[in-house]
Protein backbone atom coordinates (compact mmCIF):
# COMPACT_ATOMS: atom_id res chain seq x y z
CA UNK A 1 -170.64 0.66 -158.00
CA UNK A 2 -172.12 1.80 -154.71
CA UNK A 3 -173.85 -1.20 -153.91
CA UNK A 4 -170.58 -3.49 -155.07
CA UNK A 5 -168.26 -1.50 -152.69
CA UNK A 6 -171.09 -2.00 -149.61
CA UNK A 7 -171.91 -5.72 -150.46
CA UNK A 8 -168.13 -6.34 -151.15
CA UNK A 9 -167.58 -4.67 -147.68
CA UNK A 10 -169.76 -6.22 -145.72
CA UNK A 11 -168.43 -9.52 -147.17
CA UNK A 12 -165.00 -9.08 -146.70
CA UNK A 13 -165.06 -8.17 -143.24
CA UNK A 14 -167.37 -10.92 -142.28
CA UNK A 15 -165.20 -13.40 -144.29
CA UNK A 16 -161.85 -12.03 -142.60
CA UNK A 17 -163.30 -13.64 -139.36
CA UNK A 18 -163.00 -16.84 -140.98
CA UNK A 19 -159.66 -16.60 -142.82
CA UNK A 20 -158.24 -15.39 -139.50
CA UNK A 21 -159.33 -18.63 -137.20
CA UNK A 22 -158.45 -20.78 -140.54
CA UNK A 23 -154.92 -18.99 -140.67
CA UNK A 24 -154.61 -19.83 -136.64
CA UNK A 25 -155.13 -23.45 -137.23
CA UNK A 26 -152.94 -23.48 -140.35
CA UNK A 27 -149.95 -21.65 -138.42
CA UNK A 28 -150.57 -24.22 -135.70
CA UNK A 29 -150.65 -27.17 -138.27
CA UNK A 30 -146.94 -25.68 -139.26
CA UNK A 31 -145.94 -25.34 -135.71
CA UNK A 32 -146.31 -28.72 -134.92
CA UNK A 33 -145.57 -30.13 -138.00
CA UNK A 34 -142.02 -27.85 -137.83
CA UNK A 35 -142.10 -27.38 -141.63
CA UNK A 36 -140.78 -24.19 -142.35
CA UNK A 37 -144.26 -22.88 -144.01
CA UNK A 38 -145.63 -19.53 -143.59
CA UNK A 39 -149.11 -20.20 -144.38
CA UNK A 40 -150.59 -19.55 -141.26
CA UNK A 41 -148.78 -16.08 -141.06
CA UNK A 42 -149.65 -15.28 -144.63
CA UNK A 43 -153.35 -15.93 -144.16
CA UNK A 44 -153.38 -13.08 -141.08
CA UNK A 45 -152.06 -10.61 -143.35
CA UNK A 46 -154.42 -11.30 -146.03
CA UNK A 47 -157.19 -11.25 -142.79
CA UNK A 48 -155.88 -7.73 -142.14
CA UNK A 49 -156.11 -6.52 -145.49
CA UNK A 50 -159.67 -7.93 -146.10
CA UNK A 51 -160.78 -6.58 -142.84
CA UNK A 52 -159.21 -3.03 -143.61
CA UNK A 53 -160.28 -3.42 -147.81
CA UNK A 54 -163.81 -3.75 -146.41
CA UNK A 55 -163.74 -0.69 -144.08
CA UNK A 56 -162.37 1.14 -147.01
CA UNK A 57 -165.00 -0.04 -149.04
CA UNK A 58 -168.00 0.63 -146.89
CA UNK A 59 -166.50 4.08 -145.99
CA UNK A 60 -165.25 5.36 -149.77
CA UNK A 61 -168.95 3.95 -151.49
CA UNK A 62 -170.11 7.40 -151.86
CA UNK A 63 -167.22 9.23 -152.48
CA UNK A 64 -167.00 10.75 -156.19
CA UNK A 65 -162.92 10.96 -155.32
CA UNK A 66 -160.68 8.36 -156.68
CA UNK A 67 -158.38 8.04 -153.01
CA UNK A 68 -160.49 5.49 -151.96
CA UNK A 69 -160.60 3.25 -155.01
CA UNK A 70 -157.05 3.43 -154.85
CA UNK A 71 -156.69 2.93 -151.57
CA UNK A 72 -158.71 -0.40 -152.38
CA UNK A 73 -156.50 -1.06 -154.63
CA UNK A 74 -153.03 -1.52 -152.94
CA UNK A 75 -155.27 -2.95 -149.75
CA UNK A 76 -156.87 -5.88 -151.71
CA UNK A 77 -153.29 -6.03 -153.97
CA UNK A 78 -151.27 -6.49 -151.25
CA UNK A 79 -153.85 -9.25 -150.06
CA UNK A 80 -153.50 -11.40 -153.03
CA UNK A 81 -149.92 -10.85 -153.67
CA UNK A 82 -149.42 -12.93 -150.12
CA UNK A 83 -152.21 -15.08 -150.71
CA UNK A 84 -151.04 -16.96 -153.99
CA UNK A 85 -147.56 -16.93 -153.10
CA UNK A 86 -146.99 -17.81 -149.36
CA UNK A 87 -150.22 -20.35 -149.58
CA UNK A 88 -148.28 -23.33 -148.65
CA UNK A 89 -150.48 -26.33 -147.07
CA UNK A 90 -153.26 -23.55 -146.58
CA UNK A 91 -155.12 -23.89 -149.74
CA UNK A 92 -158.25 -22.30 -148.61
CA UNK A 93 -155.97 -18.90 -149.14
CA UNK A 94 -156.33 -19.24 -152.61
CA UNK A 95 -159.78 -19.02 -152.32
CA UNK A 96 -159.49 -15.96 -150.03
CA UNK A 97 -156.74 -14.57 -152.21
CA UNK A 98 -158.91 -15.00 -155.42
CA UNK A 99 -161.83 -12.97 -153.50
CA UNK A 100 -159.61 -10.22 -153.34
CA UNK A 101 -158.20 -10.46 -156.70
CA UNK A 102 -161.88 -9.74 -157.57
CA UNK A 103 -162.62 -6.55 -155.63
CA UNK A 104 -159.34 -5.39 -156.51
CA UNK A 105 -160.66 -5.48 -160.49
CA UNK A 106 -163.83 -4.05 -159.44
CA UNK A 107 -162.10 -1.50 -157.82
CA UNK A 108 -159.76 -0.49 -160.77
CA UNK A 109 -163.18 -0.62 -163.44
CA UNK A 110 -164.93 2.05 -160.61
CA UNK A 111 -161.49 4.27 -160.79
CA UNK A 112 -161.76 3.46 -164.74
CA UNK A 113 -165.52 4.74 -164.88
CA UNK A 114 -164.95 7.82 -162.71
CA UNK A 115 -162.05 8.88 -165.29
CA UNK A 116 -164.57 8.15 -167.89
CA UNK A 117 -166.73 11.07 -165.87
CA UNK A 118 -164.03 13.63 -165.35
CA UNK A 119 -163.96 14.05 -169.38
């Protein structure tokens, strides 16, 4: 799982660089448009949680401690909780949403495996 939380890392922060400048031009789309959508603010958040998921990651890889899959967790959670429902007209979140749905698994199978160890 060390090499998942690194690669997963490295991916997510590099990838929050493009949901962030994707989530400016859908907020601007919604600006000018004036239709009430949130999908440009939505995407930001789930930007900030990627970016901070993936610092987490990188940072907790070698810890034997459960805080940090945790902490991955509620981070990567929270991302795909706003992702699938404030999408709106930005339906590259889904995409970005579903990438965090995935690390947010992996991260519940590592806190799984290191119960599995504790016994």
């Amino acid at each position: 799982m060390k090499t998942w939380k690194l690669v997963a890392g490295i991916l997510s922060i590099v990838l929050c660089l493009l949901v962030m400048l994707q989530s400016c031009a859908a907020g601007a789309v919604n600006a000018i448009e004036e239709n009430g959508q949130v999908s440009g603010s939505a995407g930001l958040i789930v930007a900030i949680m990627m970016l901070s998921g993936g610092i987490t990651s990188i940072a907790t890889r070698s810890s034997d401690k459960k805080g940090g899959d945790i902490a991955l967790i509620v981070l990567f959670g929270i991302a795909v909780v706003f992702g699938y429902l404030l999408a709106g007209n930005y339906s590259d979140l889904y995409i970005w949403a579903t990438w965090c749905l995935v690390n947010s698994v992996l991260a519940v199978v590592s806190l799984r495996r290191k119960k599995e160890r504790d016994y």
